[in-house]
N, C-alpha and C. Protein backbone atom coordinates (compact mmCIF):
# COMPACT_ATOMS: atom_id res chain seq x y z
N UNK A 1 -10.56 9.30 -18.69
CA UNK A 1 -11.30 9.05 -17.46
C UNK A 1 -10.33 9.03 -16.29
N UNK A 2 -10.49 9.84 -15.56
CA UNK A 2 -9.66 9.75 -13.94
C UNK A 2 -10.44 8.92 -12.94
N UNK A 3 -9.95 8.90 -11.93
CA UNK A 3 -10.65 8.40 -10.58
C UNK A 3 -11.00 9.18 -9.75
N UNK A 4 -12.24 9.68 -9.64
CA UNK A 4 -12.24 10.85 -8.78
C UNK A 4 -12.62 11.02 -7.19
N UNK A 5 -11.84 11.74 -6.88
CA UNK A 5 -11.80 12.10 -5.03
C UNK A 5 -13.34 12.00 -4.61
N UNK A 6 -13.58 11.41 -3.21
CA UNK A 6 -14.71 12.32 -2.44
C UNK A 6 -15.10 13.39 -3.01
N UNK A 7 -16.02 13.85 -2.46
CA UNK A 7 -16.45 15.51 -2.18
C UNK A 7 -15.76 15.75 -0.90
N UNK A 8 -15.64 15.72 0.16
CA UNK A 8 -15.74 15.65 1.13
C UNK A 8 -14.13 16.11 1.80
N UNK A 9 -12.99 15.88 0.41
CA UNK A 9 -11.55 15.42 0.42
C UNK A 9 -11.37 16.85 0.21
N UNK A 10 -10.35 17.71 0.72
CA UNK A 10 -9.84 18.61 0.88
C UNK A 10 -8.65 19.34 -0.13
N UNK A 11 -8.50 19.99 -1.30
CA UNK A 11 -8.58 20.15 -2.25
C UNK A 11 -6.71 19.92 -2.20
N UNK A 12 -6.30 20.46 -1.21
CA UNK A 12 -4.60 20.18 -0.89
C UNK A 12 -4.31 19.27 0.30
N UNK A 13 -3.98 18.17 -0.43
CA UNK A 13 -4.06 16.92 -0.24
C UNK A 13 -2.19 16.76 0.84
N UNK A 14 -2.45 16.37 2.09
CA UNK A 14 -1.14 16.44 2.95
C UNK A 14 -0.64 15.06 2.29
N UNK A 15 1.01 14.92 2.02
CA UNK A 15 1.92 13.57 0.96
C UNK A 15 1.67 12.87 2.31
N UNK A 16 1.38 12.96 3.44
CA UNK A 16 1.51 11.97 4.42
C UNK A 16 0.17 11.61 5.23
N UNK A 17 -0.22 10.41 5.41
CA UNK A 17 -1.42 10.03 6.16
C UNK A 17 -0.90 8.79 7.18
N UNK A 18 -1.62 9.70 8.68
CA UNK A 18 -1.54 8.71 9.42
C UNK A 18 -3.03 7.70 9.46
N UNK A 19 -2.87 6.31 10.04
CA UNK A 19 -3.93 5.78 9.86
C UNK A 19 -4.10 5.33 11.42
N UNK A 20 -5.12 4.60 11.83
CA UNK A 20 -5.35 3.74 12.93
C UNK A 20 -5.66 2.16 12.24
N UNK A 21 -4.97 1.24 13.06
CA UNK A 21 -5.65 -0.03 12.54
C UNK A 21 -6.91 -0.80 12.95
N UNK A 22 -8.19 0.07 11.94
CA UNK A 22 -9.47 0.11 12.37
C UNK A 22 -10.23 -0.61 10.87
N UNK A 23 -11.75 -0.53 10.89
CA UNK A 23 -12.51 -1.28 9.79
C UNK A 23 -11.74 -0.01 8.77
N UNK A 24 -11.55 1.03 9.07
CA UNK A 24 -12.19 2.57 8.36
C UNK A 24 -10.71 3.01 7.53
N UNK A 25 -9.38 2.07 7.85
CA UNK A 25 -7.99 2.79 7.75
C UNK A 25 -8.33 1.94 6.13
N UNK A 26 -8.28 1.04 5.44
CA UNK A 26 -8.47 0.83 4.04
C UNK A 26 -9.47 2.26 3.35
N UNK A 27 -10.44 2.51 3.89
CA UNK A 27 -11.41 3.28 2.90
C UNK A 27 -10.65 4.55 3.02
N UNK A 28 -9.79 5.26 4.34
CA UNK A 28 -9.17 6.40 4.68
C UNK A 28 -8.09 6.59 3.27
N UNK A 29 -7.31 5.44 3.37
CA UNK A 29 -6.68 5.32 2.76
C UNK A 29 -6.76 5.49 0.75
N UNK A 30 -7.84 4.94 0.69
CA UNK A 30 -8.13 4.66 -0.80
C UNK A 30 -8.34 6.65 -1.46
N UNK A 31 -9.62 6.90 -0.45
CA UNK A 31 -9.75 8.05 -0.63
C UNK A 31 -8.44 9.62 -0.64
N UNK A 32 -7.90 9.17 0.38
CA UNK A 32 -6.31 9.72 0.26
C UNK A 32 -5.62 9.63 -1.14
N UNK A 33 -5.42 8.59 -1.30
CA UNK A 33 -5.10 8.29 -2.78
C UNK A 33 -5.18 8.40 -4.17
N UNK A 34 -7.01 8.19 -4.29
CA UNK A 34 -7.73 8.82 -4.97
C UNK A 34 -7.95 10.61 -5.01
N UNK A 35 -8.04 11.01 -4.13
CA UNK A 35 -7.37 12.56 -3.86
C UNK A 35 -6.29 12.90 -4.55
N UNK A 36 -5.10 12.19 -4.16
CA UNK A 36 -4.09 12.74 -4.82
C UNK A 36 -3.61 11.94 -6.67
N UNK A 37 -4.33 11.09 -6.44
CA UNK A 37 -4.49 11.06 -7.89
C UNK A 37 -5.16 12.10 -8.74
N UNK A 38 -6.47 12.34 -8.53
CA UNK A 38 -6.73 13.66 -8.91
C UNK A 38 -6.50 14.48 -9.06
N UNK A 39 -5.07 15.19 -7.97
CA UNK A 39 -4.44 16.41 -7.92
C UNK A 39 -3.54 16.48 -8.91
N UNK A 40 -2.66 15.36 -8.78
CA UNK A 40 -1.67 15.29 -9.89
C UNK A 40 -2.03 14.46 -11.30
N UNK A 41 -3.62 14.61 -11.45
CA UNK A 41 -3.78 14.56 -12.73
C UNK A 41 -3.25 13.08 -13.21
N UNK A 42 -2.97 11.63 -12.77
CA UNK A 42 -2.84 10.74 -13.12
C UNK A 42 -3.55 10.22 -13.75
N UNK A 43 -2.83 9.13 -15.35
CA UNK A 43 -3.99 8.61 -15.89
C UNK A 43 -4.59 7.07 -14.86
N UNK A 44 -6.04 6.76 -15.85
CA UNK A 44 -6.17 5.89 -14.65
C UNK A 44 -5.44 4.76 -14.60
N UNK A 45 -4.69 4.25 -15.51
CA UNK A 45 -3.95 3.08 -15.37
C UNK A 45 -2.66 3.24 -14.38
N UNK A 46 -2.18 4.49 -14.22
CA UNK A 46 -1.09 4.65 -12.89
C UNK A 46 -1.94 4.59 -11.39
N UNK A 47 -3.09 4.92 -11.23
CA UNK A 47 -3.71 5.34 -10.26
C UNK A 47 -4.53 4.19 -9.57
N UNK A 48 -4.61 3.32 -10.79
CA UNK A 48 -5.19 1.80 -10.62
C UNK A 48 -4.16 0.66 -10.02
N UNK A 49 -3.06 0.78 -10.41
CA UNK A 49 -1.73 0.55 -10.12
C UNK A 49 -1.37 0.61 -8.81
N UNK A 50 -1.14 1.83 -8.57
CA UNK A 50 -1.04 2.11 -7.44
C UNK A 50 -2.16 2.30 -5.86
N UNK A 51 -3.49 2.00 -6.43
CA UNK A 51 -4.35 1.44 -5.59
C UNK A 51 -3.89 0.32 -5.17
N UNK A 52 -3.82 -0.47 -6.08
CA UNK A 52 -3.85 -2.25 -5.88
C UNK A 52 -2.47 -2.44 -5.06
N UNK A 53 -1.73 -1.41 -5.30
CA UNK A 53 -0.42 -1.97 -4.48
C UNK A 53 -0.31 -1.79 -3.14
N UNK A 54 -1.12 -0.12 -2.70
CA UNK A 54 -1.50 0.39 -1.62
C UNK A 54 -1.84 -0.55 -0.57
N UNK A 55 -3.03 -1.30 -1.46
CA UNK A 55 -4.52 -1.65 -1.07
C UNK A 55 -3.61 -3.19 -0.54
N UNK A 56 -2.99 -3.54 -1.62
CA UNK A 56 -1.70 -5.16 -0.86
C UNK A 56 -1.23 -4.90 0.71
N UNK A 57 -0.38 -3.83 0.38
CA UNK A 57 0.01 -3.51 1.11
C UNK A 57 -0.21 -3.24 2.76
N UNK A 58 -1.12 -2.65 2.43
CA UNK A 58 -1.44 -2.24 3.92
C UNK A 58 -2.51 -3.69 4.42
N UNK A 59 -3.06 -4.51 3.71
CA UNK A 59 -3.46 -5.53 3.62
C UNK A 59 -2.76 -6.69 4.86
N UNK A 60 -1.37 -6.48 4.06
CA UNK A 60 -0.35 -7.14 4.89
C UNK A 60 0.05 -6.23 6.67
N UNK A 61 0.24 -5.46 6.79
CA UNK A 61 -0.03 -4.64 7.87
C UNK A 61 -0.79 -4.83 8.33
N UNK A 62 -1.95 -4.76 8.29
CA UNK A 62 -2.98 -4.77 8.93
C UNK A 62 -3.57 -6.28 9.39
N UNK A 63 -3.39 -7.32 8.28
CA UNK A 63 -3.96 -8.67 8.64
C UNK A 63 -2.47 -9.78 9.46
N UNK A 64 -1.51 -8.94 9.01
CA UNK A 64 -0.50 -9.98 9.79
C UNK A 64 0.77 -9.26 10.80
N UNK A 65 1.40 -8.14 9.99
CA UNK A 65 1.94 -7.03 10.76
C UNK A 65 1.61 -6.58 12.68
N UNK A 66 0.06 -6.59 12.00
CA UNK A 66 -0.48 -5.66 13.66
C UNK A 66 -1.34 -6.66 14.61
N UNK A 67 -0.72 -7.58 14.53
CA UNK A 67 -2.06 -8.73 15.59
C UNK A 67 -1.64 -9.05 16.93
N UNK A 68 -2.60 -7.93 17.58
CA UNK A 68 -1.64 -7.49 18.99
C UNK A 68 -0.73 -6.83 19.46
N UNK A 69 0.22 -6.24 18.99
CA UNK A 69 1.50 -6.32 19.35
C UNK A 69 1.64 -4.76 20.49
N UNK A 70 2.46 -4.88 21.36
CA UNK A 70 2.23 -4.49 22.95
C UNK A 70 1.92 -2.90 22.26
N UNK A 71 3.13 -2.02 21.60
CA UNK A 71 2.37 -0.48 21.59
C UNK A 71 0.78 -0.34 21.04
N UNK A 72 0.49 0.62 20.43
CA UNK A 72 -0.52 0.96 19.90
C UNK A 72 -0.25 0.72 18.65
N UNK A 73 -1.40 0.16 17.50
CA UNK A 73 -0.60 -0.10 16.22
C UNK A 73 -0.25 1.19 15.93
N UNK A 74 0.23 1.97 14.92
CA UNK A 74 0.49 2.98 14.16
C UNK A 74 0.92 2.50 12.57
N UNK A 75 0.14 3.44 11.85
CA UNK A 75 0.86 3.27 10.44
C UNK A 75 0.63 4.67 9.65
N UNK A 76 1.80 4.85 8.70
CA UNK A 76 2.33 6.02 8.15
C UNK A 76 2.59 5.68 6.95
N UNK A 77 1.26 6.79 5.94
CA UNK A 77 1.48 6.25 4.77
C UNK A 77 1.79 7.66 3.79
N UNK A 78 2.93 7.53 3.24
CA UNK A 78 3.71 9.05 2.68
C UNK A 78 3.91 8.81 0.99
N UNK A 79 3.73 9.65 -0.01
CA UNK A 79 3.58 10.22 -1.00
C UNK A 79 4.68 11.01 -1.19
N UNK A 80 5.47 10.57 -2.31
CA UNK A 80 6.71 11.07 -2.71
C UNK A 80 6.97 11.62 -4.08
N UNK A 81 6.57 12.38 -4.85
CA UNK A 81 5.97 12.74 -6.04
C UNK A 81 7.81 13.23 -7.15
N UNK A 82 7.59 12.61 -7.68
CA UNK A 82 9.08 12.41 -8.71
C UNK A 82 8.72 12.57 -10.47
N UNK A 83 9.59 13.39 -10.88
CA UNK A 83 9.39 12.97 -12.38
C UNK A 83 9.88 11.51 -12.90
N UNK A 84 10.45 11.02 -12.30
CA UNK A 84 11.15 9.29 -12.94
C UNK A 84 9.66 8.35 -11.91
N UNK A 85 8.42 8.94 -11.65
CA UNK A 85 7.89 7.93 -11.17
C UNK A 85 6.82 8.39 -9.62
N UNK A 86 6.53 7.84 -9.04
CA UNK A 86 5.53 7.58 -7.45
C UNK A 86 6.12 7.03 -6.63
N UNK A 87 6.59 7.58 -4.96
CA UNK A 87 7.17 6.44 -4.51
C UNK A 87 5.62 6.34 -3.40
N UNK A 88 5.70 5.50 -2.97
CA UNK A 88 4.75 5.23 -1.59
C UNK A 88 5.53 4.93 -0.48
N UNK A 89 5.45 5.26 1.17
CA UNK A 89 6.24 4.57 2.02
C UNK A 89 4.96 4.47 2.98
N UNK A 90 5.08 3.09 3.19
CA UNK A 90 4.35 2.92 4.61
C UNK A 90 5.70 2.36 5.69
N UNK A 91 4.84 3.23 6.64
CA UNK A 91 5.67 2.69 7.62
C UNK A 91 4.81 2.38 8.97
N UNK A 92 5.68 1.29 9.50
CA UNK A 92 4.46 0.33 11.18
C UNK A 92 4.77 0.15 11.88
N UNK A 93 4.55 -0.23 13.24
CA UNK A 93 5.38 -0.54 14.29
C UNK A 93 4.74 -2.39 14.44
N UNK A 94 4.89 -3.12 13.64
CA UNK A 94 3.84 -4.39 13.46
C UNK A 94 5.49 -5.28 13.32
N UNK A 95 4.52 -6.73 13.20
CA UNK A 95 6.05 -7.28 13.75
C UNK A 95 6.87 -7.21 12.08
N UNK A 96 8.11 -7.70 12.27
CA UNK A 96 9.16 -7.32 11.31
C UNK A 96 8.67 -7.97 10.35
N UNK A 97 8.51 -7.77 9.02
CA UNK A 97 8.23 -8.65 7.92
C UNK A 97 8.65 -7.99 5.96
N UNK A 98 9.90 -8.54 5.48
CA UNK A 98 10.20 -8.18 4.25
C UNK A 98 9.93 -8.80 3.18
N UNK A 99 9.03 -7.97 2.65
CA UNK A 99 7.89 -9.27 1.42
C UNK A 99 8.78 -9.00 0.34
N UNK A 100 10.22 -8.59 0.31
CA UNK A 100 11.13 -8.85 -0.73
C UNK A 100 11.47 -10.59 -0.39
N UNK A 101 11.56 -10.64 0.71
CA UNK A 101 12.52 -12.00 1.42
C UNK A 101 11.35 -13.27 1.03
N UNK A 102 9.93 -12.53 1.39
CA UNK A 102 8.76 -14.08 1.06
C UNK A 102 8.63 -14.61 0.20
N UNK A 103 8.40 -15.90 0.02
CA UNK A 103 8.49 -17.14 -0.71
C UNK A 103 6.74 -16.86 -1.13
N UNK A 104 7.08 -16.92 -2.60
CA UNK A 104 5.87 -16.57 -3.39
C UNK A 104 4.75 -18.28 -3.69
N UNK A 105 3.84 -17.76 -3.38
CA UNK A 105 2.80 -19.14 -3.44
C UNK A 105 2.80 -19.52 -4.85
N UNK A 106 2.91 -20.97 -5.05
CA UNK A 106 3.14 -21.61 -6.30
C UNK A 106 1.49 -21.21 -7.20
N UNK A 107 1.83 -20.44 -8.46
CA UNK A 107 0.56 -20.70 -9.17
C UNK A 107 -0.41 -21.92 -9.13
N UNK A 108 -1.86 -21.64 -9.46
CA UNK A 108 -2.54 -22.90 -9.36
C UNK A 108 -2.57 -23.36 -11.24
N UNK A 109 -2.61 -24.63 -11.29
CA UNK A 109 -2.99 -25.43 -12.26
C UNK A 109 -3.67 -24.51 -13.15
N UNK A 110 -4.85 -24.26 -13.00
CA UNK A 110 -6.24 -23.93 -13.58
C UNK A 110 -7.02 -23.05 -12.14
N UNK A 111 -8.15 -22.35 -12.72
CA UNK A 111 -9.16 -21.68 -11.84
C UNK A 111 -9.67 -22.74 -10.88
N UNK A 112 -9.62 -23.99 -11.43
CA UNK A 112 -10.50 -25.23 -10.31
C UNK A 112 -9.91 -25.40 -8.92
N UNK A 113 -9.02 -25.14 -9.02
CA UNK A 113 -7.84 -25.52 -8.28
C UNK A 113 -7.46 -24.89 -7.69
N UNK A 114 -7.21 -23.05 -7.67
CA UNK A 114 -6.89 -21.92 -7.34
C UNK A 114 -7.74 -21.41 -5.53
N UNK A 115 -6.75 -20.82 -5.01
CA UNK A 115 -7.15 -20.79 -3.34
C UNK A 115 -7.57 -19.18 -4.15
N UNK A 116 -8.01 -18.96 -3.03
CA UNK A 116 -8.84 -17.66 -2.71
C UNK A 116 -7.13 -17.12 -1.68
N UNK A 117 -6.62 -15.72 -1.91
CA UNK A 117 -5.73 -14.74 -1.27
C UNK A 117 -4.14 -16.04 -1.56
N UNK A 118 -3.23 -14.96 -0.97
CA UNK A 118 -2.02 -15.22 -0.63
C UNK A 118 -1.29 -14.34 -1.69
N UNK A 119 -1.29 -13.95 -2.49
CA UNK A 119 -1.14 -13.57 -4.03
C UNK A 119 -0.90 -12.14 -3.97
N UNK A 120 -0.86 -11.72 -3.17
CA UNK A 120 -0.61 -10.15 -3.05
C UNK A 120 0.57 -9.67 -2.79
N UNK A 121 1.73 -10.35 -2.76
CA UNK A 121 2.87 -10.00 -2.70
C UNK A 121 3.67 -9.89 -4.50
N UNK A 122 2.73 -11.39 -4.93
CA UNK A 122 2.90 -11.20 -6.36
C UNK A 122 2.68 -10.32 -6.91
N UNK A 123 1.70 -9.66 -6.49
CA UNK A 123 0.94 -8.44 -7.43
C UNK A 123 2.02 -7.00 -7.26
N UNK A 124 2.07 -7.19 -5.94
CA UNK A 124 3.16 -5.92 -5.63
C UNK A 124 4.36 -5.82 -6.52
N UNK A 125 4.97 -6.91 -6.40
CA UNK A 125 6.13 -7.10 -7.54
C UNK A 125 5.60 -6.70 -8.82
N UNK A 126 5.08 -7.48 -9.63
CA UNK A 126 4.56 -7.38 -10.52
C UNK A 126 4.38 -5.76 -11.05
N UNK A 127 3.45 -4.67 -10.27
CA UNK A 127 3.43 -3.58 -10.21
C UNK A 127 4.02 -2.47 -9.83
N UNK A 128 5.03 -2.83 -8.50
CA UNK A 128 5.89 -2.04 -8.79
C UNK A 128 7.53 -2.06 -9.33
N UNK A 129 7.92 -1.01 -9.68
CA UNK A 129 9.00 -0.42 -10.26
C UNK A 129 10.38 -1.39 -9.25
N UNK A 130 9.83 -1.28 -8.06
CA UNK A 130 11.03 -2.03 -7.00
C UNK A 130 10.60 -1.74 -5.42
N UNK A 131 11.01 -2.59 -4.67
CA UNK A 131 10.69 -2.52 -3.55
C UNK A 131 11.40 -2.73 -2.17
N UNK A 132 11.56 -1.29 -1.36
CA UNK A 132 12.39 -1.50 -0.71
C UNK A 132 12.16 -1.46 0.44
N UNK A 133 12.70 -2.82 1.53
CA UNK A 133 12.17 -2.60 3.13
C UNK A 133 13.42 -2.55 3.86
N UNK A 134 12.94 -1.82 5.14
CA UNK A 134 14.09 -1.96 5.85
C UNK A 134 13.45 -1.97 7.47
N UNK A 135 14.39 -2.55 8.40
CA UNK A 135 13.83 -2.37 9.83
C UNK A 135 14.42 -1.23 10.53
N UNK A 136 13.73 -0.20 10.83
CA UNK A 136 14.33 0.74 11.92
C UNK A 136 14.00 0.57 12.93
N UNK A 137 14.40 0.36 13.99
CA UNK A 137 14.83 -0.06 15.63
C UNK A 137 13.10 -0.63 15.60
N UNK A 138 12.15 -0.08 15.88
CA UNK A 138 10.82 -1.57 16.00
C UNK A 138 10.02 -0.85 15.05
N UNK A 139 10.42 0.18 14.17
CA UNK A 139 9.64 -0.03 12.56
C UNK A 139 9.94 -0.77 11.47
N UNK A 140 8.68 -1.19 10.58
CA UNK A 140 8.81 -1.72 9.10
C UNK A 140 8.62 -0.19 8.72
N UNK A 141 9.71 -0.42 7.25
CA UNK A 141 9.91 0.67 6.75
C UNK A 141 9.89 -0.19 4.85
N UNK A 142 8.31 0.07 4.36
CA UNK A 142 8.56 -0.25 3.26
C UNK A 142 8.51 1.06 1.96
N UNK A 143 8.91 1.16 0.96
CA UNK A 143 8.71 2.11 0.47
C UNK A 143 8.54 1.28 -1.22
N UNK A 144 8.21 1.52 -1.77
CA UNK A 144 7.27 1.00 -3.39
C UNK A 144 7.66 2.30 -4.22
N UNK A 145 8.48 1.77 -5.34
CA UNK A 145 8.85 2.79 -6.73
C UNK A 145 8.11 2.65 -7.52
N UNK A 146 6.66 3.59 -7.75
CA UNK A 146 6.27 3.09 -8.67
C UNK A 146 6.25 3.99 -10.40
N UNK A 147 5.78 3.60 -11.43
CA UNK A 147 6.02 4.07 -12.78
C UNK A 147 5.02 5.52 -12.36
């Protein structure tokens, strides 16, 4: 079983998508993804993978990265296709933030107890291969190795 593209998705899929930070840049995005999962024939457990990390990701961009900040937001999300693996790079002009450097929220006890979000940095780790950020003059520059 794959994950399959739109109809709508264009059969040669560009490794790079720009987004706007709008309701519409998550669904732009997924479908992008799902596209090129399809192209390159991924099973679904890489493609699921790499949703969820996407989907973190730009999560963080979008809900804490871009709140306000004087340019226009911009974000750049690029596809790097490797035999040792997937890389992903987003890149933002949102304020500086390296979720290698963040302090991971303490597990809860039990489900009773458990908050709703914060947990998505865990997951990133967790899923990917390694993760590398860097600041270029007023970009975040993250890029995700994944299997």
């Amino acid at each position: 079983m794959r994950i399959r593209a739109p109809m709508n998705v264009s059969r040669t899929i560009p490794h790079c998508l720009a987004l706007a930070s709008g309701d519409g840049a998550m669904a732009a995005a997924a479908a992008w993804l799902a596209a090129i999962s399809e192209q390159e024939r991924w099973p679904v457990r890489r493609a699921a993978r790499l949703h969820l990390v996407l989907e973190e990701a730009l999560t963080n961009v979008l809900e804490h990265g871009l709140r306000s900040p004087p340019p226009p937001p911009m974000i750049l999300v690029e596809y790097v296709p490797g035999e040792a693996g997937v890389v992903l790079r987003l890149t933002d002009n949102g304020r500086c933030f390296d979720p290698n450097a963040a302090p991971l929220r303490p597990l809860p006890a039990d489900l009773d107890t458990a908050l709703i979000g914060g947990h998505g940095i865990r997951l990133m780790r967790h899923y990917a291969r390694a993760m590398k950020y860097r600041r270029r003059g007023e970009l975040n520059e993250l890029t995700l190795f994944m299997e």
